[in-house]
N, C-alpha and C. Protein backbone atom coordinates (compact mmCIF):
# COMPACT_ATOMS: atom_id res chain seq x y z
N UNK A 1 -14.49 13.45 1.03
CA UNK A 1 -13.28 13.66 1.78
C UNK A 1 -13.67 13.90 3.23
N UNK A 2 -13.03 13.31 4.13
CA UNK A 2 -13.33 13.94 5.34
C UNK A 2 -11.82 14.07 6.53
N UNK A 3 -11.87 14.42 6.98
CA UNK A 3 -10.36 14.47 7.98
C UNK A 3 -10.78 13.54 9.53
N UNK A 4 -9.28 12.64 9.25
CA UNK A 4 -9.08 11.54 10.39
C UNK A 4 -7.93 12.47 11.52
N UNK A 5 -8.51 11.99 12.35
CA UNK A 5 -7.34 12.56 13.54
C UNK A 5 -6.02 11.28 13.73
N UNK A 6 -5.17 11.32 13.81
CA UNK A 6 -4.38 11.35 14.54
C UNK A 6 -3.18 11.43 15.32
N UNK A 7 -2.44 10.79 15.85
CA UNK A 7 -1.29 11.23 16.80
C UNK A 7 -0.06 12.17 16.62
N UNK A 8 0.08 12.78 17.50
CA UNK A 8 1.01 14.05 16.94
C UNK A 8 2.41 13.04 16.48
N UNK A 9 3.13 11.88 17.30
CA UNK A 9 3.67 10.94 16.71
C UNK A 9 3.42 10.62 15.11
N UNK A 10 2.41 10.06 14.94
CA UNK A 10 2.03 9.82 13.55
C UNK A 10 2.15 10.44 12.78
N UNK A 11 1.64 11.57 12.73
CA UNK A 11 2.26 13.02 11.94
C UNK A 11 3.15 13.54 11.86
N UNK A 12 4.37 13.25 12.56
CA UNK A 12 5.36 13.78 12.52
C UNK A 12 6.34 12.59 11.88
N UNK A 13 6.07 10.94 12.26
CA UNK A 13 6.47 10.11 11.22
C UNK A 13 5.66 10.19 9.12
N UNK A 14 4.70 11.18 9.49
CA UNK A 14 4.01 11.10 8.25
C UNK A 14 5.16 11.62 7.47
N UNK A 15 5.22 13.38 8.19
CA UNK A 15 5.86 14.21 7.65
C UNK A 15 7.40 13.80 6.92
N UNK A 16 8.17 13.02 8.01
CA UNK A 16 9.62 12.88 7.62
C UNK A 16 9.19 11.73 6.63
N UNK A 17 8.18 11.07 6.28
CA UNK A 17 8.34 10.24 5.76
C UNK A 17 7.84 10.43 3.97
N UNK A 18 7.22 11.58 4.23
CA UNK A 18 6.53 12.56 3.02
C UNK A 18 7.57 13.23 2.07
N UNK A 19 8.53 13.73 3.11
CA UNK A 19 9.98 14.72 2.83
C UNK A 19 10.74 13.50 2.05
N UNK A 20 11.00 12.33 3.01
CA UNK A 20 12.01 11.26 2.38
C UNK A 20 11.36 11.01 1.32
N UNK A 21 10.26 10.88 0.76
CA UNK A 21 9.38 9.77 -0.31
C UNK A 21 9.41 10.82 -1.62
N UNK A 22 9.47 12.12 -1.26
CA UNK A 22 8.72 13.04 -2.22
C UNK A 22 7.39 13.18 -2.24
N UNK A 23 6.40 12.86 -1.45
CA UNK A 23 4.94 12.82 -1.35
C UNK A 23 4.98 13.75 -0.59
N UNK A 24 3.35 14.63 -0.84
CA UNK A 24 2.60 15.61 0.59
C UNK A 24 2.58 14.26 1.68
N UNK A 25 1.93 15.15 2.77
CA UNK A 25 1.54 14.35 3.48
C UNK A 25 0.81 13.45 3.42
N UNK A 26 -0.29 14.17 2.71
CA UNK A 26 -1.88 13.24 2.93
C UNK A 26 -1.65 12.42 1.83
N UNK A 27 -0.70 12.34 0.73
CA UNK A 27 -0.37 11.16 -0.09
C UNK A 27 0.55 10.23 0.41
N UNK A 28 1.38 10.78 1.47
CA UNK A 28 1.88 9.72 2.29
C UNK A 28 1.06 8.63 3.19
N UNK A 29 0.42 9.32 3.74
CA UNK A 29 -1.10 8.72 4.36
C UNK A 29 -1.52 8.17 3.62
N UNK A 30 -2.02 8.16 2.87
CA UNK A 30 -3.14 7.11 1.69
C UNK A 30 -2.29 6.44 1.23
N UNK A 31 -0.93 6.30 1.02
CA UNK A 31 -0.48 5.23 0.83
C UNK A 31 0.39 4.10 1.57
N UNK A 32 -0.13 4.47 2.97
CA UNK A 32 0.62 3.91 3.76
C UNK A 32 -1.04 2.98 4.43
N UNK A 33 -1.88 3.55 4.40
CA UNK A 33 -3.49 3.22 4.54
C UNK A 33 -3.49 2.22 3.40
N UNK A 34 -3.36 2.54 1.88
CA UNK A 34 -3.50 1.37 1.09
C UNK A 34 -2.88 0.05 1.31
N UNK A 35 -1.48 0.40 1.70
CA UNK A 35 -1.04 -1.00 2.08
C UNK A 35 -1.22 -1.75 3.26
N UNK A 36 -1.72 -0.91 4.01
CA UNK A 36 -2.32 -1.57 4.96
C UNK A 36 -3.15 -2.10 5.40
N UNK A 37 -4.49 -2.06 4.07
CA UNK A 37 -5.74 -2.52 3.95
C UNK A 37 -5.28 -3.65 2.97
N UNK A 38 -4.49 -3.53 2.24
CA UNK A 38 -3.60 -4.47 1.63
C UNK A 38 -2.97 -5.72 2.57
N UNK A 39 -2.37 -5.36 3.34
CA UNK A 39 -1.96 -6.45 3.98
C UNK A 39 -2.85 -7.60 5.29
N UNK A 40 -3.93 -6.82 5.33
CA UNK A 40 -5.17 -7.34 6.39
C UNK A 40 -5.55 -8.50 5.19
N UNK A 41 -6.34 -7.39 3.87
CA UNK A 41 -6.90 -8.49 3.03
C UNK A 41 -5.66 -9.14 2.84
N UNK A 42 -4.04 -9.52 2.58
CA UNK A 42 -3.72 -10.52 1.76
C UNK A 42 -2.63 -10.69 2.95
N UNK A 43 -2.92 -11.26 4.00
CA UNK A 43 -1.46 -11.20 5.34
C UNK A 43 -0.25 -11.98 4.67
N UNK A 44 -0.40 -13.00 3.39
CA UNK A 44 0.26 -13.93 3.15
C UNK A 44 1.49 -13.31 2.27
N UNK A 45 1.15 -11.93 1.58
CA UNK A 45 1.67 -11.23 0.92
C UNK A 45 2.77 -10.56 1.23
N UNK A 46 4.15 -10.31 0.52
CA UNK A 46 5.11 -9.60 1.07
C UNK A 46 4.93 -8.31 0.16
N UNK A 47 5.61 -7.33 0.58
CA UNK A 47 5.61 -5.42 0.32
C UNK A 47 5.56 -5.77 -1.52
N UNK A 48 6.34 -6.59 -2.02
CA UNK A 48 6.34 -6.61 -3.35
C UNK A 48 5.68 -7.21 -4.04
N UNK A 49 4.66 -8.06 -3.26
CA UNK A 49 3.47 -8.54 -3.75
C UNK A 49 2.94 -7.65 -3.58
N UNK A 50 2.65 -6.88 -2.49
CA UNK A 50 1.80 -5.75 -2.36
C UNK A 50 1.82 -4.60 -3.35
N UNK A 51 2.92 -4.56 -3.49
CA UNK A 51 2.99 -3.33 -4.13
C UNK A 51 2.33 -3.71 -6.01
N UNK A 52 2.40 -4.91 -6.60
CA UNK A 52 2.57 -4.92 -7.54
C UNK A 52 0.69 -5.42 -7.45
N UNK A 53 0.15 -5.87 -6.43
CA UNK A 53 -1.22 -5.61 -6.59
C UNK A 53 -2.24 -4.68 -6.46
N UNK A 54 -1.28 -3.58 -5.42
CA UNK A 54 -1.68 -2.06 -6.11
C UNK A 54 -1.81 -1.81 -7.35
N UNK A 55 -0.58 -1.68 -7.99
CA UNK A 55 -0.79 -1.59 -9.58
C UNK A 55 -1.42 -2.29 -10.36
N UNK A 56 -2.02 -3.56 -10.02
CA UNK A 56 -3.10 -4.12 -10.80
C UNK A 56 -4.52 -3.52 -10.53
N UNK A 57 -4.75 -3.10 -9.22
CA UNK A 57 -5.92 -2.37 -9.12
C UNK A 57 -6.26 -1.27 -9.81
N UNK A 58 -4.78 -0.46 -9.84
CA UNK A 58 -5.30 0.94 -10.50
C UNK A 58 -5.15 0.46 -11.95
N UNK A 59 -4.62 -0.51 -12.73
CA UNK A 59 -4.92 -0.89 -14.06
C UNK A 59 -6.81 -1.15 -14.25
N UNK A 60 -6.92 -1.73 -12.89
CA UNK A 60 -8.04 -2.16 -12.97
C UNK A 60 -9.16 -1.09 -12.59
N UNK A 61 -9.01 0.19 -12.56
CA UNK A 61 -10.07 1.11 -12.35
C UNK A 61 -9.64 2.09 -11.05
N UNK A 62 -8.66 1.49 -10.17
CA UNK A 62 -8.07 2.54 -8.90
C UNK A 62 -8.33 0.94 -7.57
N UNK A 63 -8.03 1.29 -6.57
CA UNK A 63 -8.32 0.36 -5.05
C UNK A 63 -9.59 0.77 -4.47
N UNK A 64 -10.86 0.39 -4.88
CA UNK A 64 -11.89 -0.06 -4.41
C UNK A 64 -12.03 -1.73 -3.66
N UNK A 65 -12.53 -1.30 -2.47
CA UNK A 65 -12.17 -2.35 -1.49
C UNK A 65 -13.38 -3.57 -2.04
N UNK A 66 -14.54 -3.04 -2.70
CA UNK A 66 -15.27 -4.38 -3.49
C UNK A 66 -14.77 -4.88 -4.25
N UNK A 67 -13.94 -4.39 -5.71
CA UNK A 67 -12.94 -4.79 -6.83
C UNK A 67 -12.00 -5.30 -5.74
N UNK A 68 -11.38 -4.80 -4.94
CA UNK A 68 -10.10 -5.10 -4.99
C UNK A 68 -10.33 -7.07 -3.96
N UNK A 69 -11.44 -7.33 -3.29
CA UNK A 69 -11.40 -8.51 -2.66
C UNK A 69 -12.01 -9.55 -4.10
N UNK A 70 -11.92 -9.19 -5.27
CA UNK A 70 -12.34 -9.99 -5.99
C UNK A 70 -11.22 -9.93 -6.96
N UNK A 71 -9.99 -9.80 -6.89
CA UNK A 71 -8.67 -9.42 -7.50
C UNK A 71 -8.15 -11.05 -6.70
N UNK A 72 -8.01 -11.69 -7.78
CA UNK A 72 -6.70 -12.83 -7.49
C UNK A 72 -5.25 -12.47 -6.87
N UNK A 73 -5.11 -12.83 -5.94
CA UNK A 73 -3.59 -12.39 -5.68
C UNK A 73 -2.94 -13.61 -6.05
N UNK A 74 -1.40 -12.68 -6.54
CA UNK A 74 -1.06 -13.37 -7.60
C UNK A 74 0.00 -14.05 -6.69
N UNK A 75 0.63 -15.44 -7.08
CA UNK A 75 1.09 -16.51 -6.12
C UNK A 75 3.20 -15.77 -6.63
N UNK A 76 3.62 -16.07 -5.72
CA UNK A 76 5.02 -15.36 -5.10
C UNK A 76 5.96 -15.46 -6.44
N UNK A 77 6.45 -14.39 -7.09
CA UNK A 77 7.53 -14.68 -8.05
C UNK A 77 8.63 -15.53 -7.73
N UNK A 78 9.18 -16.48 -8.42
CA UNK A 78 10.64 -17.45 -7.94
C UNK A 78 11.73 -15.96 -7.68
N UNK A 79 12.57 -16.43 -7.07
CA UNK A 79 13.59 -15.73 -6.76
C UNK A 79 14.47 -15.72 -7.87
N UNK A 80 15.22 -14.99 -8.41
CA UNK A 80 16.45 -14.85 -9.49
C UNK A 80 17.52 -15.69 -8.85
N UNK A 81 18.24 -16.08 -10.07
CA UNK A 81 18.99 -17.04 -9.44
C UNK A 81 20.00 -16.17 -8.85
N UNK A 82 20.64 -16.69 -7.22
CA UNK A 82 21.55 -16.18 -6.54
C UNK A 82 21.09 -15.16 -5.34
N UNK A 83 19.94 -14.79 -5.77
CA UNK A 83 19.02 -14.13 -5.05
C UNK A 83 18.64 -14.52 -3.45
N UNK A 84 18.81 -13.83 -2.36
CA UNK A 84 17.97 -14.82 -1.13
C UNK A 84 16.95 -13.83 -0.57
């Protein structure tokens, strides 16, 4: 574990965003960090791809950034019909 600094901004979007989510902070943080290491490795990916390859990681042992660049991302669900 070690502690990252930063912006009193940032922290104070952490916070309201911790309160809205039901998360502490620092679980707001790590999961706002996961998807964002998420979206570097997979830019092609939208939040619900993202999100649902989170959950294949932690099926798959948790988000280790060696496992996780050897994780197929999985190609875009069709839309439901009526759906846009």
């Amino acid at each position: 574990m070690g502690i990252v600094k930063i912006s009193d901004g940032m922290h104070e979007n952490l916070r309201t965003a911790s309160v809205a989510l039901s998360r502490s902070i620092n679980a707001q943080a790590e999961h706002w960090m996961r998807l964002g290491m998420l979206a570097e490795l997979y830019p092609d990916l939208d939040h619900r791809e993202l999100s649902r390859l989170l959950i294949r990681a932690e099926q798959q042992g948790g988000l280790d950034i060696g496992r996780l660049c050897a994780l197929p991302a999985e190609p875009p669900l069709p839309h439901a019909a009526g759906e846009n």
